[in-house]
N, C-alpha and C. Protein backbone atom coordinates (compact mmCIF):
# COMPACT_ATOMS: atom_id res chain seq x y z
N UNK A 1 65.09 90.55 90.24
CA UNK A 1 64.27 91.08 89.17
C UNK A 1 65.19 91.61 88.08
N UNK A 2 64.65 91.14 86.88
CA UNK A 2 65.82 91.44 85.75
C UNK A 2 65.26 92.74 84.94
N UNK A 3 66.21 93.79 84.59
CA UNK A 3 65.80 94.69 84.10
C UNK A 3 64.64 94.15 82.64
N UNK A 4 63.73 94.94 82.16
CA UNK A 4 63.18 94.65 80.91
C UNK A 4 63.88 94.98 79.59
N UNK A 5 64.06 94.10 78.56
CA UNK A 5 64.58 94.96 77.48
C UNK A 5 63.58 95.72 76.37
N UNK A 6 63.86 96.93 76.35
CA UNK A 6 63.40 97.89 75.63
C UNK A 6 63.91 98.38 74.35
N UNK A 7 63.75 98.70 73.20
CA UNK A 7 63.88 98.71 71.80
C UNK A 7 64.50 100.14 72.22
N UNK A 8 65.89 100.38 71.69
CA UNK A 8 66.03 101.72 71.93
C UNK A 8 66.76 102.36 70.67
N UNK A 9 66.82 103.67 70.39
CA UNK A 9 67.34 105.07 69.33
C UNK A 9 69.58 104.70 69.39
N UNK A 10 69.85 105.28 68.63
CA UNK A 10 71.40 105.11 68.05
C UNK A 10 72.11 105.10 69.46
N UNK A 11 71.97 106.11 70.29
CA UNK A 11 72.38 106.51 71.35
C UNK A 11 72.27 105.64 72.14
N UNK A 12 70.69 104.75 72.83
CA UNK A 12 70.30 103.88 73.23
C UNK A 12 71.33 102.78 72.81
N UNK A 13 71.61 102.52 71.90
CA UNK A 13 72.11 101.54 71.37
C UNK A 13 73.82 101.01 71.93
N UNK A 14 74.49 102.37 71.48
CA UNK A 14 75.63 102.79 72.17
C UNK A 14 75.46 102.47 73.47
N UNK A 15 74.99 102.76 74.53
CA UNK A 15 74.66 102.70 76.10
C UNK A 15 74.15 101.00 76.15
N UNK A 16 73.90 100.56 75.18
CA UNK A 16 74.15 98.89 75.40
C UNK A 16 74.84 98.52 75.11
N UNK A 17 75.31 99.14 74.15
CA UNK A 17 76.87 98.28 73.69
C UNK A 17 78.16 98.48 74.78
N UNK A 18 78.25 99.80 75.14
CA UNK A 18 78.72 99.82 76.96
C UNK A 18 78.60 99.12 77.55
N UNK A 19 77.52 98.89 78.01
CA UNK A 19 76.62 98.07 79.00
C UNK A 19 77.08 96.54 78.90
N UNK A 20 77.37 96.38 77.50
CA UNK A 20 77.29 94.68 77.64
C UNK A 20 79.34 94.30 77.52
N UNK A 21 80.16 95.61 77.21
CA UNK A 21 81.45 95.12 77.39
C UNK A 21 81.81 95.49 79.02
N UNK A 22 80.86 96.29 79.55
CA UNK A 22 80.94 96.56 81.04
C UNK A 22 80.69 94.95 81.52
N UNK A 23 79.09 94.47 81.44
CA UNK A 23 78.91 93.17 82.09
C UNK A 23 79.90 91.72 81.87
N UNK A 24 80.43 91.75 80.66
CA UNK A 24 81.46 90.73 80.66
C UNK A 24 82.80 91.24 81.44
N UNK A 25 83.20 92.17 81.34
CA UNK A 25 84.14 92.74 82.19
C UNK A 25 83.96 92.71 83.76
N UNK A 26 83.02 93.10 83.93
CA UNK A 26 83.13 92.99 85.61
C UNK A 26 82.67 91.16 86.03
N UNK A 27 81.93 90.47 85.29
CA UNK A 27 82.28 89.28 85.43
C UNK A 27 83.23 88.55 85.42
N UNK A 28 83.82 88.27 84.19
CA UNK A 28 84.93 87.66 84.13
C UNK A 28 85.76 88.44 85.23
N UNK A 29 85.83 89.46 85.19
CA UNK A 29 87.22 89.77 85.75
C UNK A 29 86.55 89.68 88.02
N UNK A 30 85.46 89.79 88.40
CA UNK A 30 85.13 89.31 89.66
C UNK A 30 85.09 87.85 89.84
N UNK A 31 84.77 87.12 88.54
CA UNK A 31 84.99 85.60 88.42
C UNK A 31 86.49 84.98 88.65
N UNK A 32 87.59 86.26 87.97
CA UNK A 32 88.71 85.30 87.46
C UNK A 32 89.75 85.89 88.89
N UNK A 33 88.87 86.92 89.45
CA UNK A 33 89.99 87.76 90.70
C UNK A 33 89.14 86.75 91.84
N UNK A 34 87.99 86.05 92.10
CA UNK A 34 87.39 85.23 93.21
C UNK A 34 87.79 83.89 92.69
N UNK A 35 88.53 83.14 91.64
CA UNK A 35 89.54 82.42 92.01
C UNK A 35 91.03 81.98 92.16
N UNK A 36 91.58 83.18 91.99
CA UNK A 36 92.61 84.00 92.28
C UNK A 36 92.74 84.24 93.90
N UNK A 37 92.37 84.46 94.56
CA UNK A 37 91.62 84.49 95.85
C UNK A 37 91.95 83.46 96.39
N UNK A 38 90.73 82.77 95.88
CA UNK A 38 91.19 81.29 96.64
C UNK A 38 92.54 80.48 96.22
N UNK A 39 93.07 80.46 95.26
CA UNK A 39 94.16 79.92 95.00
C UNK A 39 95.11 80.37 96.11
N UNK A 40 95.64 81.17 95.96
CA UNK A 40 96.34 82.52 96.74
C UNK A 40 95.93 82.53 98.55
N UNK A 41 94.54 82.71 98.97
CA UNK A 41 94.60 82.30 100.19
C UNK A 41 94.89 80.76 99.90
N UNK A 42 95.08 79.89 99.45
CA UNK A 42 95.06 78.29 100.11
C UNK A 42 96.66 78.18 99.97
N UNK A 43 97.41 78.70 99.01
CA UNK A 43 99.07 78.96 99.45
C UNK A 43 99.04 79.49 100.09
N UNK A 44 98.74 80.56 100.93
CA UNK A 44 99.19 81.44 102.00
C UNK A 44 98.87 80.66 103.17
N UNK A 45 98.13 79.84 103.20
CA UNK A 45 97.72 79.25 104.43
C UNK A 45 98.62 78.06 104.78
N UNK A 46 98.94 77.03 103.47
CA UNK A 46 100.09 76.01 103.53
C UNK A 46 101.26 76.53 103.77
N UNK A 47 101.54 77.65 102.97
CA UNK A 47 102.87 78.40 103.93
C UNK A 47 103.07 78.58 105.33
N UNK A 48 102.09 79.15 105.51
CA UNK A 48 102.07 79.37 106.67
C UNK A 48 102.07 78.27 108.38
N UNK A 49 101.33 77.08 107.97
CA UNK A 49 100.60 76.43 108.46
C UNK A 49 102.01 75.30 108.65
N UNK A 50 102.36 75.31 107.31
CA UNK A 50 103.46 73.93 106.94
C UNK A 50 104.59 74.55 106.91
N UNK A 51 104.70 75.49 106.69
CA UNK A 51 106.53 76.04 106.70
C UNK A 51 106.90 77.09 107.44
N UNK A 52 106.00 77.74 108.58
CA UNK A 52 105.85 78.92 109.20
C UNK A 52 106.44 80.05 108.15
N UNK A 53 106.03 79.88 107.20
CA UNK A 53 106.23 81.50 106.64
C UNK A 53 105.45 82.17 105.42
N UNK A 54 105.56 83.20 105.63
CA UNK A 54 104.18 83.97 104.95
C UNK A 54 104.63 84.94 104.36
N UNK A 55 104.14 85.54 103.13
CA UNK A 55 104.00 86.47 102.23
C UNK A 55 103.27 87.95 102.74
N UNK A 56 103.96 88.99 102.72
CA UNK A 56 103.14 90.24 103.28
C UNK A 56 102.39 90.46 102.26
N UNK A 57 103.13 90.47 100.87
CA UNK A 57 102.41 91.50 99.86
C UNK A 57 100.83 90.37 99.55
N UNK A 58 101.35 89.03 99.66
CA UNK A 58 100.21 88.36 98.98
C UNK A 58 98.69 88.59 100.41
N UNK A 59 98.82 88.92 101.42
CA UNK A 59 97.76 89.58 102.10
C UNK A 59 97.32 90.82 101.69
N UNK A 60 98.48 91.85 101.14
CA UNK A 60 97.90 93.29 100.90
C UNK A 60 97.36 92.99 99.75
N UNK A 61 97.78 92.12 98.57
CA UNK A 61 97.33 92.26 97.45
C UNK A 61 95.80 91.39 97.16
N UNK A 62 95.48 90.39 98.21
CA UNK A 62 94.04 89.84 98.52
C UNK A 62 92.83 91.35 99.10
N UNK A 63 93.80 91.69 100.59
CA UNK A 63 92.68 92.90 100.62
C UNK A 63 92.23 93.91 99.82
N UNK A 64 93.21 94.17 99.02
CA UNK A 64 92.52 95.41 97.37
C UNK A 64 92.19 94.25 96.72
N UNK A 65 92.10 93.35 96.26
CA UNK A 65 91.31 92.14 95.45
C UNK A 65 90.31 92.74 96.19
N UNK A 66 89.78 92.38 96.95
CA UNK A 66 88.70 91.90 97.93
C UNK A 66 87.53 93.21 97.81
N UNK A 67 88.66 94.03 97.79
CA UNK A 67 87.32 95.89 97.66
C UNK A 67 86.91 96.04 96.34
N UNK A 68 88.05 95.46 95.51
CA UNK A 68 87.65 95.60 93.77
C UNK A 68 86.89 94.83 93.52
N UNK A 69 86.67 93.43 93.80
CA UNK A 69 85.59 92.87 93.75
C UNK A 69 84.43 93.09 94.22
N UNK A 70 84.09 93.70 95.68
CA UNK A 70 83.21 94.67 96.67
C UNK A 70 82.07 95.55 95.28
N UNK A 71 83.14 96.48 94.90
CA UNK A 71 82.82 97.52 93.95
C UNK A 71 82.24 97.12 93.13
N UNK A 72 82.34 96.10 92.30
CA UNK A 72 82.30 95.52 90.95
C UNK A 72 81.18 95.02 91.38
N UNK A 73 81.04 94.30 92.12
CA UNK A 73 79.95 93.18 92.55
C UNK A 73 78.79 94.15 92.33
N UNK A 74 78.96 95.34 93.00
CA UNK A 74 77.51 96.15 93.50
C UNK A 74 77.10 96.58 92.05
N UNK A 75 77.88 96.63 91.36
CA UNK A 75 77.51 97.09 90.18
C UNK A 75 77.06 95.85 89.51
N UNK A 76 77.01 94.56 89.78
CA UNK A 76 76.68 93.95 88.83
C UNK A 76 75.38 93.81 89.73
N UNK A 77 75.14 93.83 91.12
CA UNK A 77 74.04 93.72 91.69
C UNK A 77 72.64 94.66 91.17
N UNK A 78 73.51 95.87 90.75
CA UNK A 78 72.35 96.89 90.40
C UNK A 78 71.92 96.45 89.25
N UNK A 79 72.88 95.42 87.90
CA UNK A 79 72.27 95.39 86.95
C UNK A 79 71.15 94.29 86.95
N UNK A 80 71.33 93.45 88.02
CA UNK A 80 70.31 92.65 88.13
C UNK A 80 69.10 92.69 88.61
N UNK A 81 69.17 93.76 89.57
CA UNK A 81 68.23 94.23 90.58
C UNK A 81 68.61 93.30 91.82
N UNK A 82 69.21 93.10 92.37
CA UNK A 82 70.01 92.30 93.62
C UNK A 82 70.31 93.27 94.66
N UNK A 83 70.22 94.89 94.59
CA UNK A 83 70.79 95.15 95.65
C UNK A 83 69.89 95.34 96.47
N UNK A 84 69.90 96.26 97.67
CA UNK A 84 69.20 96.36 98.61
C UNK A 84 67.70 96.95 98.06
N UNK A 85 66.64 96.44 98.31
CA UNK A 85 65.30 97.71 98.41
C UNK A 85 64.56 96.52 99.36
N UNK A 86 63.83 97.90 99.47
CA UNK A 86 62.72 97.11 100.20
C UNK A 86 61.52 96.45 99.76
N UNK A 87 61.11 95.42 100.10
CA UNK A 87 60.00 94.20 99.35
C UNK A 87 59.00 94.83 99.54
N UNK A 88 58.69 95.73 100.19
CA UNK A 88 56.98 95.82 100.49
C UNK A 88 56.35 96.50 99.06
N UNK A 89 57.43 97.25 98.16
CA UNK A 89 57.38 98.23 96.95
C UNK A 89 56.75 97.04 96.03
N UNK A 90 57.15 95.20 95.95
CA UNK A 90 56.35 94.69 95.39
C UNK A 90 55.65 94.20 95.28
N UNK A 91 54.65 94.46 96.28
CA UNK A 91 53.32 94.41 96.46
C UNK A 91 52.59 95.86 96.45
N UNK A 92 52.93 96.78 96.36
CA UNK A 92 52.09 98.17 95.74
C UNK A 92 51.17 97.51 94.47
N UNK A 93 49.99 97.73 94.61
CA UNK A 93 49.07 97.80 93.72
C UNK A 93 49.06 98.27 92.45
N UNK A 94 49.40 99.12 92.15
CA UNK A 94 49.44 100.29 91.16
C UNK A 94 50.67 100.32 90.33
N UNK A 95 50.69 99.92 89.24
CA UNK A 95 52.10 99.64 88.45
C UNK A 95 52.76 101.31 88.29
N UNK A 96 51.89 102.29 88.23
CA UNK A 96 52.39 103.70 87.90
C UNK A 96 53.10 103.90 89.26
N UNK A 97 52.68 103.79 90.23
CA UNK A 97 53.42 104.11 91.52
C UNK A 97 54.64 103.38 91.68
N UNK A 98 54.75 102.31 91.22
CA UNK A 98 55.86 101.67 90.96
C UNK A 98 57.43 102.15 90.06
N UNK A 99 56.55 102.36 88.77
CA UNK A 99 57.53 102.68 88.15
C UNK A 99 58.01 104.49 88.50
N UNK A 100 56.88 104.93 89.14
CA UNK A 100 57.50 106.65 89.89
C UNK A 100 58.26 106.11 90.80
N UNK A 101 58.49 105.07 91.63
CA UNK A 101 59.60 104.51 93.02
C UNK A 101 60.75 103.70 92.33
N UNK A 102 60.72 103.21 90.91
CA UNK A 102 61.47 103.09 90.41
C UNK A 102 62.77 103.97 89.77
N UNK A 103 61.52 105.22 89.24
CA UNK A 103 62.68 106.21 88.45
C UNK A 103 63.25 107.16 89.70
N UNK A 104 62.37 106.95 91.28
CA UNK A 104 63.00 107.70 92.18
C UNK A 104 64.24 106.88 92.40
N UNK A 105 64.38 106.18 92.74
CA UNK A 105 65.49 104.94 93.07
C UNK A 105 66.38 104.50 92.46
N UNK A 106 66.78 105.03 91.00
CA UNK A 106 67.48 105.55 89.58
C UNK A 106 68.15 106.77 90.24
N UNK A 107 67.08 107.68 90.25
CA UNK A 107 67.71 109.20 90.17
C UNK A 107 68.60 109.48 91.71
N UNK A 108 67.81 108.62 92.65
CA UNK A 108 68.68 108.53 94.05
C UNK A 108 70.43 108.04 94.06
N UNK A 109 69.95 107.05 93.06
CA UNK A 109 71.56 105.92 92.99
C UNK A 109 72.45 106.91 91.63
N UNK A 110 71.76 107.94 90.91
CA UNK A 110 72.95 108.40 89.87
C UNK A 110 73.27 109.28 91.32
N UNK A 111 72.34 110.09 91.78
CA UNK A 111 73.06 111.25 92.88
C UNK A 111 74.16 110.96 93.98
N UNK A 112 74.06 109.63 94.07
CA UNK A 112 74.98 109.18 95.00
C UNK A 112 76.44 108.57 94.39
N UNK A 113 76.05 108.37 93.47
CA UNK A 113 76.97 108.08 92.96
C UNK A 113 78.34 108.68 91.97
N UNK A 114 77.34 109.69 91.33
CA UNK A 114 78.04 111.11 91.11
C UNK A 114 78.74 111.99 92.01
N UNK A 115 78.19 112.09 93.32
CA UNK A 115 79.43 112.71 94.75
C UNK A 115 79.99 111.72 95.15
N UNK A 116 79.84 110.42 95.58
CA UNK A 116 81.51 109.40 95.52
C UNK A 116 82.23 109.15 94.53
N UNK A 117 81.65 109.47 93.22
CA UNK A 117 82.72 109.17 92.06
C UNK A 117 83.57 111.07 92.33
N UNK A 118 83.23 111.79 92.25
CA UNK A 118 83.57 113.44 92.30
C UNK A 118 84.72 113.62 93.28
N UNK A 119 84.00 113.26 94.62
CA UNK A 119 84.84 113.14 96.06
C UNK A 119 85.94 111.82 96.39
N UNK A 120 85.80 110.77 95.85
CA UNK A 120 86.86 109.88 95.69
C UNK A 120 88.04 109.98 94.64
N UNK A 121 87.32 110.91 93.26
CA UNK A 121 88.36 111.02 92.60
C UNK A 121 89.47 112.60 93.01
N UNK A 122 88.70 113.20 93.47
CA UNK A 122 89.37 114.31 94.12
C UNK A 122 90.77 113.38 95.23
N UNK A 123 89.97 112.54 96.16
CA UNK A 123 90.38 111.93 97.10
C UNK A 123 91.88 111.27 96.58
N UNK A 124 91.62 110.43 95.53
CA UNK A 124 92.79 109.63 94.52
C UNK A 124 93.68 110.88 94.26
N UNK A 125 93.46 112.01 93.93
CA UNK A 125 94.29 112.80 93.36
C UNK A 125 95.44 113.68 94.28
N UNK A 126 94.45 113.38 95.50
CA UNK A 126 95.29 114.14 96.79
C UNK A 126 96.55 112.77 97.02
N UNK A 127 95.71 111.50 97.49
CA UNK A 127 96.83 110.79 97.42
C UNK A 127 97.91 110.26 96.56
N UNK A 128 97.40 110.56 95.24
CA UNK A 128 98.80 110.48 94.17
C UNK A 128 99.84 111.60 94.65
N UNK A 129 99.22 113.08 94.91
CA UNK A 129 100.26 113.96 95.34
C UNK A 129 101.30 113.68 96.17
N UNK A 130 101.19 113.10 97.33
CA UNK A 130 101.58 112.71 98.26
C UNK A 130 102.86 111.83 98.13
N UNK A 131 102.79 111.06 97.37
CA UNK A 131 103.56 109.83 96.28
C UNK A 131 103.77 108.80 97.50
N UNK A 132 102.86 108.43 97.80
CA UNK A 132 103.12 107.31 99.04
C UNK A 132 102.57 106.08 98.64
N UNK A 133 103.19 105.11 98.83
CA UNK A 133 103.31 103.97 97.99
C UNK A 133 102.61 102.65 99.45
N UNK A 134 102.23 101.59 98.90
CA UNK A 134 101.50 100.25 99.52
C UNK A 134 102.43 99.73 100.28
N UNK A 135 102.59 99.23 101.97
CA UNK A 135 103.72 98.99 103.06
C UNK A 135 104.34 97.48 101.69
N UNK A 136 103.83 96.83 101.24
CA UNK A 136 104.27 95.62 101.07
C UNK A 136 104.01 95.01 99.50
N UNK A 137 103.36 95.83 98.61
CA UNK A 137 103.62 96.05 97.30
C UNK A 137 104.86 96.89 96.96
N UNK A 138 104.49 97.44 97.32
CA UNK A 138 105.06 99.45 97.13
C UNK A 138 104.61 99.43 95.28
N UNK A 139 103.70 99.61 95.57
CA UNK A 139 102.62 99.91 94.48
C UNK A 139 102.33 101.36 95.15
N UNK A 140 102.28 102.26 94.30
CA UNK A 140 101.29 104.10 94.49
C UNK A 140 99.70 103.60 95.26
N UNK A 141 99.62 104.52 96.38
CA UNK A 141 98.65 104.06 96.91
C UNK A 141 97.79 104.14 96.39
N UNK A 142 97.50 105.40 95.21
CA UNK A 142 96.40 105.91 94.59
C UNK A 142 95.86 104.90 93.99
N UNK A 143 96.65 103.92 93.38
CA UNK A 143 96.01 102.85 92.88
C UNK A 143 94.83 102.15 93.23
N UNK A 144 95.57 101.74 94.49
CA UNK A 144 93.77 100.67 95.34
C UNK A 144 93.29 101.71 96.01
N UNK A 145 92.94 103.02 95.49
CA UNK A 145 92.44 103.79 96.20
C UNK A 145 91.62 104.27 94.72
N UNK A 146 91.77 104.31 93.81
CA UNK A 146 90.94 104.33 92.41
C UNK A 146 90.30 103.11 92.15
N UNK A 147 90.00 102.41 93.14
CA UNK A 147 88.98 101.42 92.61
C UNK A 147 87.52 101.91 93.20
N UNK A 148 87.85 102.84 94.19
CA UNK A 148 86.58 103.45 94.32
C UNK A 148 85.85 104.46 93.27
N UNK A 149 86.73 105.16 92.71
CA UNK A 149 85.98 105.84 91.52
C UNK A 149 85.00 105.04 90.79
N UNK A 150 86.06 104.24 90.21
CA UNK A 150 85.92 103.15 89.26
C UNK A 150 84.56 102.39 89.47
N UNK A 151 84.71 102.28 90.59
CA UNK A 151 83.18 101.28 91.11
C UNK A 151 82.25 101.89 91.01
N UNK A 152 82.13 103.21 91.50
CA UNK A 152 81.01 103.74 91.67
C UNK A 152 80.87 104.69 90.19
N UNK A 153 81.75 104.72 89.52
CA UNK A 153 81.19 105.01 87.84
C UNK A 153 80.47 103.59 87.47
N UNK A 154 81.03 102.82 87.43
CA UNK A 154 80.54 101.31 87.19
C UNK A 154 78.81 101.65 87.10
N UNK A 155 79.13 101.70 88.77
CA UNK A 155 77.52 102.27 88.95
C UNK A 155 76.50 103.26 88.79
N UNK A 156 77.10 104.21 88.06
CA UNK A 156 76.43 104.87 87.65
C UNK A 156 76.39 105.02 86.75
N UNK A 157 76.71 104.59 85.99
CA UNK A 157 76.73 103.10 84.34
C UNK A 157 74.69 102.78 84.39
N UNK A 158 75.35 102.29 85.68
CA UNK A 158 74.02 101.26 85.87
C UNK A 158 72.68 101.67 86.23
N UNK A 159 72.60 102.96 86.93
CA UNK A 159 71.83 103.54 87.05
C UNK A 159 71.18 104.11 86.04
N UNK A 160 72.44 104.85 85.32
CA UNK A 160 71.61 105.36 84.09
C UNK A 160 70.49 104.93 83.19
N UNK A 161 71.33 103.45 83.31
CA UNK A 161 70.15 103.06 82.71
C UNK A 161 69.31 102.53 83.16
N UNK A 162 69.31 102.34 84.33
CA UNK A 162 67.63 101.84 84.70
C UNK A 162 67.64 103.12 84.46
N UNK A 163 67.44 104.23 84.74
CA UNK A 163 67.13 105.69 84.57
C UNK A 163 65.95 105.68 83.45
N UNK A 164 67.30 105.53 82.29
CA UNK A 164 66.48 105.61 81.09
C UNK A 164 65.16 104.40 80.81
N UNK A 165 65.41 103.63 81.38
CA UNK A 165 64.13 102.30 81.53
C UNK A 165 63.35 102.47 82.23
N UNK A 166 63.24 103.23 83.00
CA UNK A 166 62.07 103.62 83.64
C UNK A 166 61.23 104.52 82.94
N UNK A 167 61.93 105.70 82.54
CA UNK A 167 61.32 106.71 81.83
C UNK A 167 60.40 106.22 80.66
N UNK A 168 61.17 105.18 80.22
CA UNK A 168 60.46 104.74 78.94
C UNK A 168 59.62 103.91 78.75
N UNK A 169 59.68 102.78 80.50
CA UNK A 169 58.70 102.29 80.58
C UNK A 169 56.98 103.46 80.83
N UNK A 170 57.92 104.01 81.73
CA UNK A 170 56.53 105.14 82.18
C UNK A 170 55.60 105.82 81.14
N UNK A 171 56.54 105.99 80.02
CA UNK A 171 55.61 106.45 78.92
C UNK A 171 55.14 105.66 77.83
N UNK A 172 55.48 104.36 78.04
CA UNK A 172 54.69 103.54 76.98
C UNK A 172 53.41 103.37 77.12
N UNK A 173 52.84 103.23 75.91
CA UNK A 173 51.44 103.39 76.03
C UNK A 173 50.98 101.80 76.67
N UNK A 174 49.95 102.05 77.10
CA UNK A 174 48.63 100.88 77.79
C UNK A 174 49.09 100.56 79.31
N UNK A 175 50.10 101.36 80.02
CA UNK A 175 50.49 101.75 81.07
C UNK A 175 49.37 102.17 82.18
N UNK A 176 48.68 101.84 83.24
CA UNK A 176 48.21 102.31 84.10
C UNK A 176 48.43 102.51 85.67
């Protein structure tokens, strides 16, 4: 289910213009890191397979691929309406009850998302202290450890605005 587009105020406007260098961004860049991926596993595997030998870092550097894409994805899932809910909500009768399980299901996903962005970035900050670096990059761990912030701001990007789309659906007139 694709969000509706709604005519929105200066501010509104701004929060799409976000919105839409966010969505080319986490595309292209989950598009251009999932064939990156495969390139990368299909050398690692001919190495391996045909010359017995293998790359450490190019495994560590697939598994943080793999979560950054994780992250990204969910966020592009929310902008589509792809992620998890439950179906029975579309068959409710009543479009007002709907859009009240809508703006609950907004305000659920900013709250959650606001204490893993809070508590992960706390989290990133403990492990920058630390200065402990990736076994086989030796990249700062904090690094693939800030893609969790990152994701879950992403997402609460995304929430917001269904947030605000709900609200505004709810009060447009001829609504019942």
């Amino acid at each position: 289910m694709l969000i509706p587009e709604i005519t929105f105020s200066r501010t509104g406007r701004i929060m799409k213009k976000i919105l839409y260098v966010l969505d080319n961004a986490e595309e292209y860049t989950a598009g251009f890191g999932l064939l990156l991926m495969a390139i990368l596993y299909f050398i690692e595997v001919v190495l391996r397979y045909a010359f017995g030998r293998s790359n450490a870092w190019v495994e560590e550097f697939l598994r943080y691929m793999m979560v950054f894409i994780t992250f990204f994805g969910a966020s592009v899932a929310i902008k589509s309406g792809a992620h998890m809910s439950v179906n029975v909500i579309e068959y409710i009768p009543s479009k007002r009850l709907k859009q009240v399980i809508d703006l609950f299901v907004a305000l659920m996903g900013i709250l959650f998302s606001v204490l893993i962005v809070y508590f992960s970035w706390h989290l990133v900050l403990r492990i920058q202290g630390f200065g402990q670096q990736t076994p086989a990059m030796q990249i700062p761990m904090y690094i693939p450890y800030a893609i969790i912030p990152l994701g879950f701001l992403s997402m609460l990007l995304r929430f917001s605005y269904r947030l605000v789309l709900s609200i505004k659906t709810m009060f447009q007139k001829g609504d019942t």
